[in-house]
N, C-alpha and C. Protein backbone atom coordinates (compact mmCIF):
# COMPACT_ATOMS: atom_id res chain seq x y z
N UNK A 1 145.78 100.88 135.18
CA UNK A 1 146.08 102.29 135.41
C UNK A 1 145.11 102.84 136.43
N UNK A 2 145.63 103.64 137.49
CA UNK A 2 145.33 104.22 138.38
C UNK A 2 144.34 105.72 138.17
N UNK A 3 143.17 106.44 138.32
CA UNK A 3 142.74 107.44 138.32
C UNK A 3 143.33 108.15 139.13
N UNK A 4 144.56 109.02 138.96
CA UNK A 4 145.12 110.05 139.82
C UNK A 4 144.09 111.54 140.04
N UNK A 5 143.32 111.59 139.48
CA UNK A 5 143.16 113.01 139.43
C UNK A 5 141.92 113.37 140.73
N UNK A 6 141.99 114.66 141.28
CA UNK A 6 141.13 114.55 142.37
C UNK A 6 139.28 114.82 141.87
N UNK A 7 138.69 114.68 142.79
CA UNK A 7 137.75 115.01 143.03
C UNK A 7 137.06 115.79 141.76
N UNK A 8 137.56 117.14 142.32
CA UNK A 8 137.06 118.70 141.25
C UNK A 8 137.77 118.25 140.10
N UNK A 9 138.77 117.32 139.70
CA UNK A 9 138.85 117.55 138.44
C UNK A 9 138.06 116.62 137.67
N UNK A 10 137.30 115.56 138.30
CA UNK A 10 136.38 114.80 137.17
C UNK A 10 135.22 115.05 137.32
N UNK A 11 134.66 114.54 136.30
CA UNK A 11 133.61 115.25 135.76
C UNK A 11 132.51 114.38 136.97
N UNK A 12 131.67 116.04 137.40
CA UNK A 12 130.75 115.49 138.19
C UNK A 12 129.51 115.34 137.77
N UNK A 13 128.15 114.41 138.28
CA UNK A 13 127.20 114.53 137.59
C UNK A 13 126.14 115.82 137.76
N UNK A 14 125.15 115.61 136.37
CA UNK A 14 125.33 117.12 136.04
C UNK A 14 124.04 117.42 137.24
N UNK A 15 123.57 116.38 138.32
CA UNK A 15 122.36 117.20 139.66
C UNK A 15 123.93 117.08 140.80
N UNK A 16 124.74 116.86 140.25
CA UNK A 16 125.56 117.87 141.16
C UNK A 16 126.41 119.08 141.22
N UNK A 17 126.51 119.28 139.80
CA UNK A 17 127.04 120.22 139.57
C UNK A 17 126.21 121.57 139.97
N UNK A 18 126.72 122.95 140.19
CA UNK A 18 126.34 124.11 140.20
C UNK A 18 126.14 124.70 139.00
N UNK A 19 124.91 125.26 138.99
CA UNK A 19 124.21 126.18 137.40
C UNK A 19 125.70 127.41 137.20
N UNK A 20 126.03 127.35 138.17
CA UNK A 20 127.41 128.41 137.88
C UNK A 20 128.40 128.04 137.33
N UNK A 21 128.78 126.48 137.08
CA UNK A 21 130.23 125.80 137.06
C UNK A 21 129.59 125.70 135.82
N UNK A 22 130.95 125.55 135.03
CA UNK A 22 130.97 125.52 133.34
C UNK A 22 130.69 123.88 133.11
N UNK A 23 129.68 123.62 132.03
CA UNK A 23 129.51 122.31 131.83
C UNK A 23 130.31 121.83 130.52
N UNK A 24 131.25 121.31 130.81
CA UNK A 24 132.65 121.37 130.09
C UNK A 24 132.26 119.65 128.74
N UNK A 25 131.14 119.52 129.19
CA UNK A 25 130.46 118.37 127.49
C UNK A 25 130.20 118.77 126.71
N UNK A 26 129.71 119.87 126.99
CA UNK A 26 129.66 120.49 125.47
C UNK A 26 130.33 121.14 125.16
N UNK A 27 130.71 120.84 123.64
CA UNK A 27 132.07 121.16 122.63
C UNK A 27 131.57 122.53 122.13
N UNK A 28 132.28 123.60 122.31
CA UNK A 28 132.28 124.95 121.42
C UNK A 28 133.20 124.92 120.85
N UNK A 29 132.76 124.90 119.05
CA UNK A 29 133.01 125.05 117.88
C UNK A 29 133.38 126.63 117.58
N UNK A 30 134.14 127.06 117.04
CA UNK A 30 134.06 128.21 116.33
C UNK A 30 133.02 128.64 115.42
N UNK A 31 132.49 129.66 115.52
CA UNK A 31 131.04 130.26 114.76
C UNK A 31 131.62 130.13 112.92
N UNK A 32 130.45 129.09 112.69
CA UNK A 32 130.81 129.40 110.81
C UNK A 32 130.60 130.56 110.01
N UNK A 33 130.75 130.55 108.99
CA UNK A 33 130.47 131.70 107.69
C UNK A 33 129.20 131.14 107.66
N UNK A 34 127.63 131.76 108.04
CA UNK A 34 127.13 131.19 107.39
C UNK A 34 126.02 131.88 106.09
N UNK A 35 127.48 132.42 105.48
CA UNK A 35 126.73 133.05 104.48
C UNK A 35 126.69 132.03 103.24
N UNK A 36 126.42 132.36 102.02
CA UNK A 36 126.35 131.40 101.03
C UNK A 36 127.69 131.33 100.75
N UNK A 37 127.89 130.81 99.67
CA UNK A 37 129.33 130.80 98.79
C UNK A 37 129.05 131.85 97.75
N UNK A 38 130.08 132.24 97.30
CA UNK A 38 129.85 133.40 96.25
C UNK A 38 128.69 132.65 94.86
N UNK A 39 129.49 131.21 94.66
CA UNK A 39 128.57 131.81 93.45
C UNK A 39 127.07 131.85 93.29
N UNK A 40 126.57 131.83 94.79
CA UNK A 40 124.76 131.70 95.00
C UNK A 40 124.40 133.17 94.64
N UNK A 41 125.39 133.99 94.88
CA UNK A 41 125.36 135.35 94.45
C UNK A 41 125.22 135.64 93.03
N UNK A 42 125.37 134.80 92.51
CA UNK A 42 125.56 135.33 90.34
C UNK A 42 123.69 134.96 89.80
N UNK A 43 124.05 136.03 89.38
CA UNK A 43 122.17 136.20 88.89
C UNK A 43 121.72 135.06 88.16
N UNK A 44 120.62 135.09 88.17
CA UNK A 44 119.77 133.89 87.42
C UNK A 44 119.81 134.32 85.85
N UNK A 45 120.46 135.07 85.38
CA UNK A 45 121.01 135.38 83.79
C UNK A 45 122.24 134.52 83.72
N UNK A 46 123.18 135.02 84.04
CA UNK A 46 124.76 134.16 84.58
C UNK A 46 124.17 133.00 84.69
N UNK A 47 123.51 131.82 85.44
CA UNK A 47 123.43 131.11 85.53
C UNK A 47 122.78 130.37 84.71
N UNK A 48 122.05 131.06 83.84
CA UNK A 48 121.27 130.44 82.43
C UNK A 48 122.39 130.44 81.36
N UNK A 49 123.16 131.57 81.45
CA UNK A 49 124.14 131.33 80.05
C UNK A 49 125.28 130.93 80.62
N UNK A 50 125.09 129.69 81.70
CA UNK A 50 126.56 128.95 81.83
C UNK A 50 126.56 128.06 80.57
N UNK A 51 127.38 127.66 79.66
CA UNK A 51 127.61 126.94 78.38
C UNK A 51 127.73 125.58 79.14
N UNK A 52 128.10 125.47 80.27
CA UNK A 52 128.50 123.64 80.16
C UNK A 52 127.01 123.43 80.82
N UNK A 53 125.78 124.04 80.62
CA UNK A 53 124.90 123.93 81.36
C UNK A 53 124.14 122.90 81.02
N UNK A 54 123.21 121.68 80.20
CA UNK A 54 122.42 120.77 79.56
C UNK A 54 121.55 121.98 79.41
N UNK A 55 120.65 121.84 78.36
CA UNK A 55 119.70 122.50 77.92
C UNK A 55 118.53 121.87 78.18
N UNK A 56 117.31 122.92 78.81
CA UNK A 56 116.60 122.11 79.03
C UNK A 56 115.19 122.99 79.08
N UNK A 57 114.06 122.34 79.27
CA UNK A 57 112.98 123.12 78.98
C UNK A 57 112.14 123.85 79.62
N UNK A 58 112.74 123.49 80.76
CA UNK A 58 112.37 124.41 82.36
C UNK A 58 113.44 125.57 82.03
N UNK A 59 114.01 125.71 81.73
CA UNK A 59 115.37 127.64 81.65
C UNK A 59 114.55 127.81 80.29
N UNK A 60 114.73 129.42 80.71
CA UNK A 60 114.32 130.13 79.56
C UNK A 60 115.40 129.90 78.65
N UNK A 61 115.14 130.89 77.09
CA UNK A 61 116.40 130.95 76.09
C UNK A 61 117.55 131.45 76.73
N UNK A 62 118.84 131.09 75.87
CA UNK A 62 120.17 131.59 76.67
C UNK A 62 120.31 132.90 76.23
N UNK A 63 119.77 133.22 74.57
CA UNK A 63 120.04 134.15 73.76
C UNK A 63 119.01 135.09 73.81
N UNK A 64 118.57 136.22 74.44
CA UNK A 64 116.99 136.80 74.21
C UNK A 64 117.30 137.92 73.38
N UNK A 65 117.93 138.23 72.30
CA UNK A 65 118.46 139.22 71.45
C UNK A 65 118.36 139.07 69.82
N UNK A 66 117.47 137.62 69.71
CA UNK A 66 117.61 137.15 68.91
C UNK A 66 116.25 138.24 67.87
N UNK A 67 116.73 138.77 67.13
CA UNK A 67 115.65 139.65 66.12
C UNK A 67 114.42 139.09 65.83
N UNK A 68 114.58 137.97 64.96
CA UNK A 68 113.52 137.50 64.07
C UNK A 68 113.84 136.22 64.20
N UNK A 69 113.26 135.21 63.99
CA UNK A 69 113.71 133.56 63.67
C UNK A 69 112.22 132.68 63.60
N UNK A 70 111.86 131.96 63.17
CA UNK A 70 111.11 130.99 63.55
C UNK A 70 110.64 129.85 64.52
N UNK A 71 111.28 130.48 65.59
CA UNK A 71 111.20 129.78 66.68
C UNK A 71 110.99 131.05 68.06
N UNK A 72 109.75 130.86 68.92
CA UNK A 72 109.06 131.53 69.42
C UNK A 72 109.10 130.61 71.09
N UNK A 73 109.26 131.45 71.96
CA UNK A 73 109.66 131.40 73.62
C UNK A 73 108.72 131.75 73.76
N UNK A 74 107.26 131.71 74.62
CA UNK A 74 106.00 132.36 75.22
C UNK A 74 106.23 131.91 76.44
N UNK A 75 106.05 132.38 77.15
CA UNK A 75 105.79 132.71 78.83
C UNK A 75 104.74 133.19 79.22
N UNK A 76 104.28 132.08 80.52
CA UNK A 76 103.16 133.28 81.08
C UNK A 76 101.35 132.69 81.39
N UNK A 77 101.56 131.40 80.89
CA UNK A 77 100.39 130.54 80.60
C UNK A 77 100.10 130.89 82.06
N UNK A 78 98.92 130.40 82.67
CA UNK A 78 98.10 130.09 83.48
C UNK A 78 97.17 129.11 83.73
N UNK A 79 97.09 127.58 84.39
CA UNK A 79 96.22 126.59 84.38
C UNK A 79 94.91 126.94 84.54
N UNK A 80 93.86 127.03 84.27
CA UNK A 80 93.52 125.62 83.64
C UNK A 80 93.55 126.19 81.55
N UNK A 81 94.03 124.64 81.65
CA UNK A 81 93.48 124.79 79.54
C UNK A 81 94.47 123.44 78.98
N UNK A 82 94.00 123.23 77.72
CA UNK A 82 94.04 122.16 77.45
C UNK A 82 95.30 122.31 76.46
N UNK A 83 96.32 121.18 76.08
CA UNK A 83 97.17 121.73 75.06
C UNK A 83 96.64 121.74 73.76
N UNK A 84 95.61 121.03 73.33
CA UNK A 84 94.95 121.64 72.32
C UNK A 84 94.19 123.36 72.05
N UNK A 85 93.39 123.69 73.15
CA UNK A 85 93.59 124.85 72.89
C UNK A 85 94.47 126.14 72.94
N UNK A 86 96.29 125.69 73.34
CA UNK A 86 96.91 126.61 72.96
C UNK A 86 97.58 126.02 71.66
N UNK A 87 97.64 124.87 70.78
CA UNK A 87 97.88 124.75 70.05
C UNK A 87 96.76 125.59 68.72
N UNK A 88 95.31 125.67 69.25
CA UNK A 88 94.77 126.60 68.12
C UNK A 88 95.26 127.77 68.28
N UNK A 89 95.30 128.65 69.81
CA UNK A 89 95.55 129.81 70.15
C UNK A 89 97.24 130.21 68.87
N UNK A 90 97.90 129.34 69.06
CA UNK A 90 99.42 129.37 68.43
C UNK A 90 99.21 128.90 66.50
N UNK A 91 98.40 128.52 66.52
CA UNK A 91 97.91 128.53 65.31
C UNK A 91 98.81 126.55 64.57
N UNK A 92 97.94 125.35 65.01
CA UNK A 92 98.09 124.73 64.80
C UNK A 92 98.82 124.28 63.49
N UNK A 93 98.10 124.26 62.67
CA UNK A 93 98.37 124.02 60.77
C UNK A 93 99.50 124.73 60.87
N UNK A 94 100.22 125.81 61.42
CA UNK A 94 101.49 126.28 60.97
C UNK A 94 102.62 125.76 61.90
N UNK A 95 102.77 125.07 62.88
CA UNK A 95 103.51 124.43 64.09
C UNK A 95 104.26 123.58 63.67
N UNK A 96 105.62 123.32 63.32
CA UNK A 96 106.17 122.07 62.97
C UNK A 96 106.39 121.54 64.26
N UNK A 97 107.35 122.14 65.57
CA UNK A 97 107.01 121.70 66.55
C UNK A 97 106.90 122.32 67.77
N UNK A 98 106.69 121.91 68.83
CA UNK A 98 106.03 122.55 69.98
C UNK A 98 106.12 121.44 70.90
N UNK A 99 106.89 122.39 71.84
CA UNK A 99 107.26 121.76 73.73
C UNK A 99 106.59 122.64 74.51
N UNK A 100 106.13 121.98 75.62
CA UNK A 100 105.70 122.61 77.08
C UNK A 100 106.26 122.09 78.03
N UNK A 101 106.47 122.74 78.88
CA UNK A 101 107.26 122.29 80.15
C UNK A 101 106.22 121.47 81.05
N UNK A 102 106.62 121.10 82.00
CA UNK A 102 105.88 120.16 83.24
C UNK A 102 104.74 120.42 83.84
N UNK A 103 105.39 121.92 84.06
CA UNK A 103 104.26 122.72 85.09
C UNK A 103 103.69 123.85 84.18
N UNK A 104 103.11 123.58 82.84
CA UNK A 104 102.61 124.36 81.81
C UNK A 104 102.35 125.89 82.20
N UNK A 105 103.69 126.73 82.17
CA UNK A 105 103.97 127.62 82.54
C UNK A 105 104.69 128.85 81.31
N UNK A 106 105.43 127.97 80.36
CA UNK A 106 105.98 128.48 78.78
C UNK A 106 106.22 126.99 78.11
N UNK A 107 106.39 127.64 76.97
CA UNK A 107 106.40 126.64 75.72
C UNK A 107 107.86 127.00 74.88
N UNK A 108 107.96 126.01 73.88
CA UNK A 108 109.21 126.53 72.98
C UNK A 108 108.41 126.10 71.88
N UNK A 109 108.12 126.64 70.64
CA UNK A 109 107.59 126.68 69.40
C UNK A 109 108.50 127.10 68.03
N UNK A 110 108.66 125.77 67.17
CA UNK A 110 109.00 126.18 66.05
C UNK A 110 107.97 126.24 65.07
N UNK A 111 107.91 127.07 63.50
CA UNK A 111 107.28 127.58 63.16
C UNK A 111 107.84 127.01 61.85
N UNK A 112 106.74 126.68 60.13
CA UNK A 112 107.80 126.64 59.32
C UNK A 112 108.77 127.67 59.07
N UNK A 113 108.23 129.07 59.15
CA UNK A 113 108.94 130.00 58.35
C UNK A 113 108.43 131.28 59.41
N UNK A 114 109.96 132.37 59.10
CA UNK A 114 110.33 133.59 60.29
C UNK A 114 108.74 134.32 59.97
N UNK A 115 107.60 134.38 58.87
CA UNK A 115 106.74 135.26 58.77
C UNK A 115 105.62 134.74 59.53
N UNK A 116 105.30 133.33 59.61
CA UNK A 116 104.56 132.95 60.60
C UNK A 116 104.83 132.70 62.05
N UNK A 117 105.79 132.62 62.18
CA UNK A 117 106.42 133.29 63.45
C UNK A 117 106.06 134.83 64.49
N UNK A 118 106.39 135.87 63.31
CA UNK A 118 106.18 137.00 63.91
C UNK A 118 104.77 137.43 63.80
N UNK A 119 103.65 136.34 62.82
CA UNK A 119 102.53 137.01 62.67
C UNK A 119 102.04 136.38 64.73
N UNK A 120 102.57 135.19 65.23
CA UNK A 120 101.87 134.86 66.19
C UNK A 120 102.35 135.26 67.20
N UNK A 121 103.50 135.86 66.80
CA UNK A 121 104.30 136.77 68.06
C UNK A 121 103.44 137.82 68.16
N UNK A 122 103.16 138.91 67.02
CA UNK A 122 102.27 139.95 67.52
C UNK A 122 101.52 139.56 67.40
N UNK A 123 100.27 138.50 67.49
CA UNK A 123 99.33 138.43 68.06
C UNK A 123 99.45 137.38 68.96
N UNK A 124 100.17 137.09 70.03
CA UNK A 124 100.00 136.22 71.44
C UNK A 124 100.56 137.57 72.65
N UNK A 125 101.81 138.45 71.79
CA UNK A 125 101.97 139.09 72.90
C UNK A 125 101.77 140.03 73.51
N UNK A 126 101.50 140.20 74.76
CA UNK A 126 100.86 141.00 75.41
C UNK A 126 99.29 140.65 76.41
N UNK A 127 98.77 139.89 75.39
CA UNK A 127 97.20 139.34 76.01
C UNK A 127 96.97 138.31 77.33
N UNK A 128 95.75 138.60 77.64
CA UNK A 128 95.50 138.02 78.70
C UNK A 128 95.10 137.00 78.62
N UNK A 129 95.83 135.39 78.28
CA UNK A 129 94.97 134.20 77.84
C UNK A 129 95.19 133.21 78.97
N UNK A 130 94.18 132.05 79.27
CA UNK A 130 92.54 132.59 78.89
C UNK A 130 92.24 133.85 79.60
N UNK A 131 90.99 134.04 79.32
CA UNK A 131 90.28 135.32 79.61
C UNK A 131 90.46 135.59 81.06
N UNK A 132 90.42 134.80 81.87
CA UNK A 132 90.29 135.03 83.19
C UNK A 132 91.86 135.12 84.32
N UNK A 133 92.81 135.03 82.90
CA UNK A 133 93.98 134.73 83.27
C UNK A 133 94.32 136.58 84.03
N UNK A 134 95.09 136.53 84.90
CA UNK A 134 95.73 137.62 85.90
C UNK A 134 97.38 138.06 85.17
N UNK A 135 97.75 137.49 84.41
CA UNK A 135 98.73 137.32 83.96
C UNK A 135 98.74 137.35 82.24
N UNK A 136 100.12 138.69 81.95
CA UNK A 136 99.90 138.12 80.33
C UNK A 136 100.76 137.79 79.95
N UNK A 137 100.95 137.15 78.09
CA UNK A 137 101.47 136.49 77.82
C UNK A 137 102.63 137.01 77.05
N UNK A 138 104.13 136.41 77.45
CA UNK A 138 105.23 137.25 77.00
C UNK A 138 105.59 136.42 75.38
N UNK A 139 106.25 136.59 74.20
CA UNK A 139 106.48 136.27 73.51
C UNK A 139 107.74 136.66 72.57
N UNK A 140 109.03 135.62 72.73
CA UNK A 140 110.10 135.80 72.24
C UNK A 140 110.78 135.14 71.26
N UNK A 141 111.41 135.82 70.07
CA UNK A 141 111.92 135.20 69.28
C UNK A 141 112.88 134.70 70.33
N UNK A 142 113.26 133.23 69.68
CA UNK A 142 115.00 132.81 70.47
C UNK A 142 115.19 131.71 68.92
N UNK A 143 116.54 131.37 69.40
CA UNK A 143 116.82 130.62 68.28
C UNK A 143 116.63 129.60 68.03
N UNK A 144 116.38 128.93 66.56
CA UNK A 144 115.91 127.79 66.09
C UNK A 144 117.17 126.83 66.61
N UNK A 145 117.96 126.68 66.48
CA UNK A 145 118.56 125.37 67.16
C UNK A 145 118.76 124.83 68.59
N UNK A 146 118.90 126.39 69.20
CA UNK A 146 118.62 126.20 70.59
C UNK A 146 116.96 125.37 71.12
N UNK A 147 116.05 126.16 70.48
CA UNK A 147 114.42 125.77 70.35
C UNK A 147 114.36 123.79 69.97
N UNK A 148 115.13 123.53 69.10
CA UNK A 148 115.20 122.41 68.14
C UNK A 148 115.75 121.04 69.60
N UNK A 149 117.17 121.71 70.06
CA UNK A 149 117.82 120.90 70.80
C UNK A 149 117.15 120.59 72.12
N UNK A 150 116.16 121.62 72.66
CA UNK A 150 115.24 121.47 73.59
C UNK A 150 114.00 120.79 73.48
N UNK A 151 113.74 120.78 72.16
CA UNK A 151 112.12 119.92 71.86
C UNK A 151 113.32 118.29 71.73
N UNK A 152 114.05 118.55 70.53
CA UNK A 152 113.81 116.77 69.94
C UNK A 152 115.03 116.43 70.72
């Protein structure tokens, strides 16, 4: 096969071309959306109480409405400290069990019973622990099975 076409119509190289003549190699695309997709838009609540979600110990509780229970959500730690001393701080001898996350940041704590529960709820929440901490410490009932399915 023969190259019929003249001169100006093939492509010349580009130290001969003129800064004026359109440089026809590069492909223009139509401009994208480049916004998110909607559902990057749904709050970080919505996205904690998606149900097909795995439960896990980095998300807070799904339920934060929960009255009373024996099982206690704290938020709020600050490094440095040892997990023994928030296990005294939380009151050891009464702990059946107790998770911390990775980046020891909150815990999930079950308790035997709802009265030792709320005695360490009002006394963890609100305070500044340790002492030098900038940050205080939040403390929530959530529920024992939710608490349960996240520790064991």
């Amino acid at each position: 096969e023969k190259d019929t076409r003249t001169m100006s119509d093939r492509r010349k190289p580009k130290h001969v071309r003129s800064r004026f003549e359109p440089d026809h190699s590069i492909r223009r695309e139509a401009p994208r959306n480049k916004s998110p997709p909607r559902a990057a838009y749904r709050s970080e609540r919505s996205r904690v109480l998606d149900s097909n979600k795995p439960l896990s110990i980095e998300d807070p509780p799904r339920d934060k409405t929960v009255r009373s229970s024996r099982a206690l959500f704290i938020k709020g730690f600050v490094r440095p400290f040892s997990q023994l001393q928030i296990r005294e701080l939380l009151g050891e001898e009464k702990i059946q069990h107790f998770l911390m996350n990775k980046n020891r940041s909150h815990c999930f704590v079950i308790y035997e019973n709802e009265e030792e529960a709320s005695l360490i709820r009002t006394k963890v929440d609100g305070i500044k622990w340790p002492n030098d901490n900038s940050q205080t410490l939040s403390a929530i009932f959530c529920d024992p099975n939710e608490a349960s399915e996240r520790i064991l």
